[in-house]
Protein backbone atom coordinates (compact mmCIF):
# COMPACT_ATOMS: atom_id res chain seq x y z
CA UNK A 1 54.43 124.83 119.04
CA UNK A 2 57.08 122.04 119.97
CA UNK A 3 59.11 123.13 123.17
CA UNK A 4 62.25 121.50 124.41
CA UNK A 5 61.88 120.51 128.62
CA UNK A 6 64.99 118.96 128.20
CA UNK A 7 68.18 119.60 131.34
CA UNK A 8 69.47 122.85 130.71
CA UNK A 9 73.03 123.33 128.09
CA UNK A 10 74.89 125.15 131.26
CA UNK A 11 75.47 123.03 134.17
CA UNK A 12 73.49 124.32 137.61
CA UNK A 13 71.45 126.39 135.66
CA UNK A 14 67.77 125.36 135.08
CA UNK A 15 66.34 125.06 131.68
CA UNK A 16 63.59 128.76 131.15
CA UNK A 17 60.81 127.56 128.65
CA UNK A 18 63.18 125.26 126.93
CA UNK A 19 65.48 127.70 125.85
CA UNK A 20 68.96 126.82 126.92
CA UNK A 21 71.82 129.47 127.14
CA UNK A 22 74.48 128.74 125.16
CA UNK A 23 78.27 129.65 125.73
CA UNK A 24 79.04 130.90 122.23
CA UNK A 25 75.54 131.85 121.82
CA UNK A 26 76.18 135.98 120.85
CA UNK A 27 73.92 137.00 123.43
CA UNK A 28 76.00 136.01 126.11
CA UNK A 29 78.31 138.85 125.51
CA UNK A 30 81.54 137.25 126.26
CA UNK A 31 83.20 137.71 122.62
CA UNK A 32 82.35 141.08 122.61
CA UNK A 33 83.50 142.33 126.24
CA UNK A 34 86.93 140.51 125.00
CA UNK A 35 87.00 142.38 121.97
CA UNK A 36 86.27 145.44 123.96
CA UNK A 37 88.90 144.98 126.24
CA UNK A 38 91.58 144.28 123.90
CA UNK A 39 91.06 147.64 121.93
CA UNK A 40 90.98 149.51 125.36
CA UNK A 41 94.62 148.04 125.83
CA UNK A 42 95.86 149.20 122.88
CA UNK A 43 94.41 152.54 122.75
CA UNK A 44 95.70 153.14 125.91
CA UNK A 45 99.47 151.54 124.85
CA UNK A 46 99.28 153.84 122.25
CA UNK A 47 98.01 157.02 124.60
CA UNK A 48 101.31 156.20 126.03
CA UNK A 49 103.69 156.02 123.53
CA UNK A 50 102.22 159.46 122.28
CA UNK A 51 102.47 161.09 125.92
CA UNK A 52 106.45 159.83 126.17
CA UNK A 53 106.86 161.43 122.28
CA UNK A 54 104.78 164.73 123.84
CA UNK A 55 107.51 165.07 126.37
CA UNK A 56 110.38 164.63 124.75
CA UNK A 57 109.52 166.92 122.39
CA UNK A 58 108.91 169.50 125.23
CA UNK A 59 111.90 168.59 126.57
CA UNK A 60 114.02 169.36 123.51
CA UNK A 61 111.67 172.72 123.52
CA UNK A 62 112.94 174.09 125.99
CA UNK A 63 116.62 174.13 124.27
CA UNK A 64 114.84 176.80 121.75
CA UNK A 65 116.38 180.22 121.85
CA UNK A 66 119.21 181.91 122.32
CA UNK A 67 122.65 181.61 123.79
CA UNK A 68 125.70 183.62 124.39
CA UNK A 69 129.18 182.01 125.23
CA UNK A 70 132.56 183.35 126.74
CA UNK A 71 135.34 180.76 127.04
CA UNK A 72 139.20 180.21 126.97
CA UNK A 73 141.05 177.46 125.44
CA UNK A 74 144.24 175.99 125.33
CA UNK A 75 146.48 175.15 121.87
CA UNK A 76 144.50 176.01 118.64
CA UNK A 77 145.81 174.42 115.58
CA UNK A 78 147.94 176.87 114.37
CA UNK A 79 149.98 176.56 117.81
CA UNK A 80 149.64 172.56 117.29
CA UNK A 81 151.58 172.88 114.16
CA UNK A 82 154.09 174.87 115.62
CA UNK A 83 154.90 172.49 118.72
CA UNK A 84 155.10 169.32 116.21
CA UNK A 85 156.84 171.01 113.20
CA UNK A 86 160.99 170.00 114.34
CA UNK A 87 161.49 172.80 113.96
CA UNK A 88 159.04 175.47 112.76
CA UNK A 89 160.32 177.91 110.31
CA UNK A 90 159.35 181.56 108.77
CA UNK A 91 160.78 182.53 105.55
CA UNK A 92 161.74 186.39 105.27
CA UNK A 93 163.84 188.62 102.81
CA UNK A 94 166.50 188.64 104.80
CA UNK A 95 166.84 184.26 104.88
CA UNK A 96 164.95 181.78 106.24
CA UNK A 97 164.82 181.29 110.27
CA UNK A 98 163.60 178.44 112.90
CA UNK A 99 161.25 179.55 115.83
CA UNK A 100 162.67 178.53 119.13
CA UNK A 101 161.84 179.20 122.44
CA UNK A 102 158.26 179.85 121.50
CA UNK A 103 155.19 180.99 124.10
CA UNK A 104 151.51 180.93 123.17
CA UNK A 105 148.58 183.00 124.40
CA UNK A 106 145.38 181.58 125.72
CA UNK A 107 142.70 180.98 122.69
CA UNK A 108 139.30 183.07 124.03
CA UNK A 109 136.47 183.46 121.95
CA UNK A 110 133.14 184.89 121.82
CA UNK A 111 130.08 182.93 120.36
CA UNK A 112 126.46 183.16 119.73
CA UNK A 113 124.15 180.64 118.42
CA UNK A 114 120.26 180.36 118.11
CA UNK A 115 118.41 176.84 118.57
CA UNK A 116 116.44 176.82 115.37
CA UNK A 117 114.82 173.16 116.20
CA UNK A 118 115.02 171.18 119.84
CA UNK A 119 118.63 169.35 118.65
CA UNK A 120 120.36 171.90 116.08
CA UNK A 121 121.66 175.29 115.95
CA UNK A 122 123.72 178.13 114.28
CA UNK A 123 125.50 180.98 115.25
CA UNK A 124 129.31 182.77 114.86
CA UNK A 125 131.75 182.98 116.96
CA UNK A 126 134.66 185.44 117.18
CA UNK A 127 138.16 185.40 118.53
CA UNK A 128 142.19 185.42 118.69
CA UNK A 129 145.74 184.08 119.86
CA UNK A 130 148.74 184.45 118.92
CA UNK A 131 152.25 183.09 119.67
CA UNK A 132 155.89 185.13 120.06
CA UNK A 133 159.23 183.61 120.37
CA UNK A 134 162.98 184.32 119.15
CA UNK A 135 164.40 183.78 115.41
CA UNK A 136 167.02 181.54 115.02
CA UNK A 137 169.10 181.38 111.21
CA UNK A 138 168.21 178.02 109.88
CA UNK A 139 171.48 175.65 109.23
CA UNK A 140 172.76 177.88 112.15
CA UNK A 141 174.73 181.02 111.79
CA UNK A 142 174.91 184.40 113.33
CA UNK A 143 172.53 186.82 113.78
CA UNK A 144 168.61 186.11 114.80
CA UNK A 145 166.00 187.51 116.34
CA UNK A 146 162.46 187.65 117.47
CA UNK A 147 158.53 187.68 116.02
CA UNK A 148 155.35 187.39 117.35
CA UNK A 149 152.28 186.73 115.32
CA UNK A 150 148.38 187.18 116.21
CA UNK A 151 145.44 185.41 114.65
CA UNK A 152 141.97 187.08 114.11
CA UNK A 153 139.23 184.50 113.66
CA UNK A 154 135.64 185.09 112.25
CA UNK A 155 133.61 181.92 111.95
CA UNK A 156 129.81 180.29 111.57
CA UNK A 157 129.34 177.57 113.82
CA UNK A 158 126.34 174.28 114.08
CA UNK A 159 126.16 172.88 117.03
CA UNK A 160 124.05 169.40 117.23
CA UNK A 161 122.75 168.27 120.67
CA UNK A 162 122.89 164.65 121.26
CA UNK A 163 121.32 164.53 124.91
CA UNK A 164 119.69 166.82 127.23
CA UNK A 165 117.81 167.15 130.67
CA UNK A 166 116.73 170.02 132.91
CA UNK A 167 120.49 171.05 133.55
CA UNK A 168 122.55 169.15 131.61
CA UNK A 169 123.12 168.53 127.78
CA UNK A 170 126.06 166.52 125.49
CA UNK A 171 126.53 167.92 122.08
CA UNK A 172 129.26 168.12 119.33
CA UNK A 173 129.99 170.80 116.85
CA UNK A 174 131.90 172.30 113.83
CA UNK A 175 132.91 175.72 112.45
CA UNK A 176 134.38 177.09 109.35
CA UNK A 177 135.48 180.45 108.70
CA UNK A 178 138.69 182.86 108.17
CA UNK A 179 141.73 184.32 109.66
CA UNK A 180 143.42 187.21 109.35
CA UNK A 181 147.63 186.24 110.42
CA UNK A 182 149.56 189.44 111.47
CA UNK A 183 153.12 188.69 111.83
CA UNK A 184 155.61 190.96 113.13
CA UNK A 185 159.50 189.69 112.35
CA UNK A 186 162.75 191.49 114.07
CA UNK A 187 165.87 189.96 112.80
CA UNK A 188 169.30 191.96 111.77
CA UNK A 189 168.29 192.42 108.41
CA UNK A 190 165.47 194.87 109.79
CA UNK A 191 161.60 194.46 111.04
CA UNK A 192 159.59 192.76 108.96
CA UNK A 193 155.42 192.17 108.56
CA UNK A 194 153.00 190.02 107.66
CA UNK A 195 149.55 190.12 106.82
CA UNK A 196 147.39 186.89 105.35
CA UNK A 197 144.41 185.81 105.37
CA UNK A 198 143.51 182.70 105.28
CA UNK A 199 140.53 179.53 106.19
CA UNK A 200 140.23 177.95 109.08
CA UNK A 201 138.12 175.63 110.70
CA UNK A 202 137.17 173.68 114.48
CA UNK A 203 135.82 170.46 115.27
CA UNK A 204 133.98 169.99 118.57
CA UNK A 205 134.16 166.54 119.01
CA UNK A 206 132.29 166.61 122.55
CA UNK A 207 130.87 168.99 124.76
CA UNK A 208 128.89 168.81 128.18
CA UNK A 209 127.22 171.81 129.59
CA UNK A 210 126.05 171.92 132.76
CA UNK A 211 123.12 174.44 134.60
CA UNK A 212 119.77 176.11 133.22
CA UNK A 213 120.21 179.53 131.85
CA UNK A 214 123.66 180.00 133.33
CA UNK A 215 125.77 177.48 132.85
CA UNK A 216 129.45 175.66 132.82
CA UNK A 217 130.68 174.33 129.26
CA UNK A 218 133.83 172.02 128.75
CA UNK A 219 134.47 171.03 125.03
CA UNK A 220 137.48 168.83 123.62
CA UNK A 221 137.96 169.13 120.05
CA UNK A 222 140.39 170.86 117.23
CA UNK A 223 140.73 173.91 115.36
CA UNK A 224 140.77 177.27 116.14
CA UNK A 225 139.22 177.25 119.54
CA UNK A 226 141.94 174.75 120.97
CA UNK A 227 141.99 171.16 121.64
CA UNK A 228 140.83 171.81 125.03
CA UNK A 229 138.11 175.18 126.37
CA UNK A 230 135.60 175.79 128.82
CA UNK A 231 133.92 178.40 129.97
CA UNK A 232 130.26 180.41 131.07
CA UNK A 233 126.94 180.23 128.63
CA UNK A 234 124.08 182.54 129.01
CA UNK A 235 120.58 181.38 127.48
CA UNK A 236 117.67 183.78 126.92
């Protein structure tokens, strides 16, 4: 058997029987421990990624449920209208007449909703306002008098949640529903009333709610809620 005494293939290390060690010789192990460690680094890359998914999904968990709001606003669109028609006007049987000097209630409401995933959810809400003020004859004239009119609202509402931590949350929303419009009209021609019913609608451009299960809302929007409402939110 031939056997090779020559210097050893890795410097400072002696030649054993003739066999030399070679760098890229498999045996050495040094590919493989690479390899190795590279698909440690990416199982554990991707351990992460799927803990940070875990949690925000348990994070947008916790916003399952159910929730109950009370709030007041300020100018729904039906009061809107009236403040930029110039100037508003009812028709009756006994002529047509401007509204002037007008004063309009607060707009509060009742809602409910139910989180049916981590970012959306549906409910109703219920409310009224109204609005009162004196008749004036249109084109001027004698004679006049006063009305007042109240709005019922029934609606169903989404509401879609665009951020959230422990005790805070941003969302936007929408409703569409009915109203019923009762109208009472006291000119010289006699009382008059009204009653129509007709659709109606709110867009909540952005809301912020702040606390855990009881907590502060502010929303700014328009419809039948009011361009501007806050109020308390109960979660169970």
């Amino acid at each position: 058997m031939l056997r090779n005494n020559g210097p050893s293939l890795i410097p400072g290390m002696p030649s054993r029987g003739g066999e030399g060690i070679r760098l890229d010789d498999p045996r050495s192990g040094t590919s493989r421990n690479r390899e190795k460690n590279g698909k440690k680094g990416h199982l554990a890359a991707l351990a992460g990624v799927a803990a940070g998914l875990l949690l925000a999904a348990a994070g947008f968990g916790q916003t399952r449920g159910n929730e109950v709001s009370a709030h007041f606003g300020v100018v729904s669109s039906d009061q809107v209208i009236d403040i930029l028609s110039d100037p508003p006007a009812v028709v009756l049987r006994s002529g047509i007449f401007d509204k002037a000097r007008m004063s309009f209630s607060a707009v509060p409401f009742l809602s409910y909703r139910r989180w049916v995933t981590g970012r959306l959810a549906f409910g109703a809400a219920a409310g009224a306002f109204g609005s009162s003020g004196a008749l004036v004859p249109a084109g001027g004239g004698d004679g006049g008098g006063d009305f007042r009119e109240r709005n019922y609202v029934l609606a169903a509402e989404i509401r879609y949640l665009w951020a959230a931590r422990r005790t805070m949350a941003i969302y936007s929303g929408a409703g569409f529903g009915f109203k019923v419009r009762r109208g009472t009209y006291a000119t010289g021609g006699g009382p008059e009333t009204s009653n129509e019913t007709l659709p109606t609608f709110h867009l909540n451009a952005l809301g912020m709610r702040a606390g855990s299960k009881i907590a502060f809302f502010a929303e700014a929007g328009y419809g039948y809620k009011g361009v501007f409402s806050a109020g308390l939110d109960v979660r169970f």
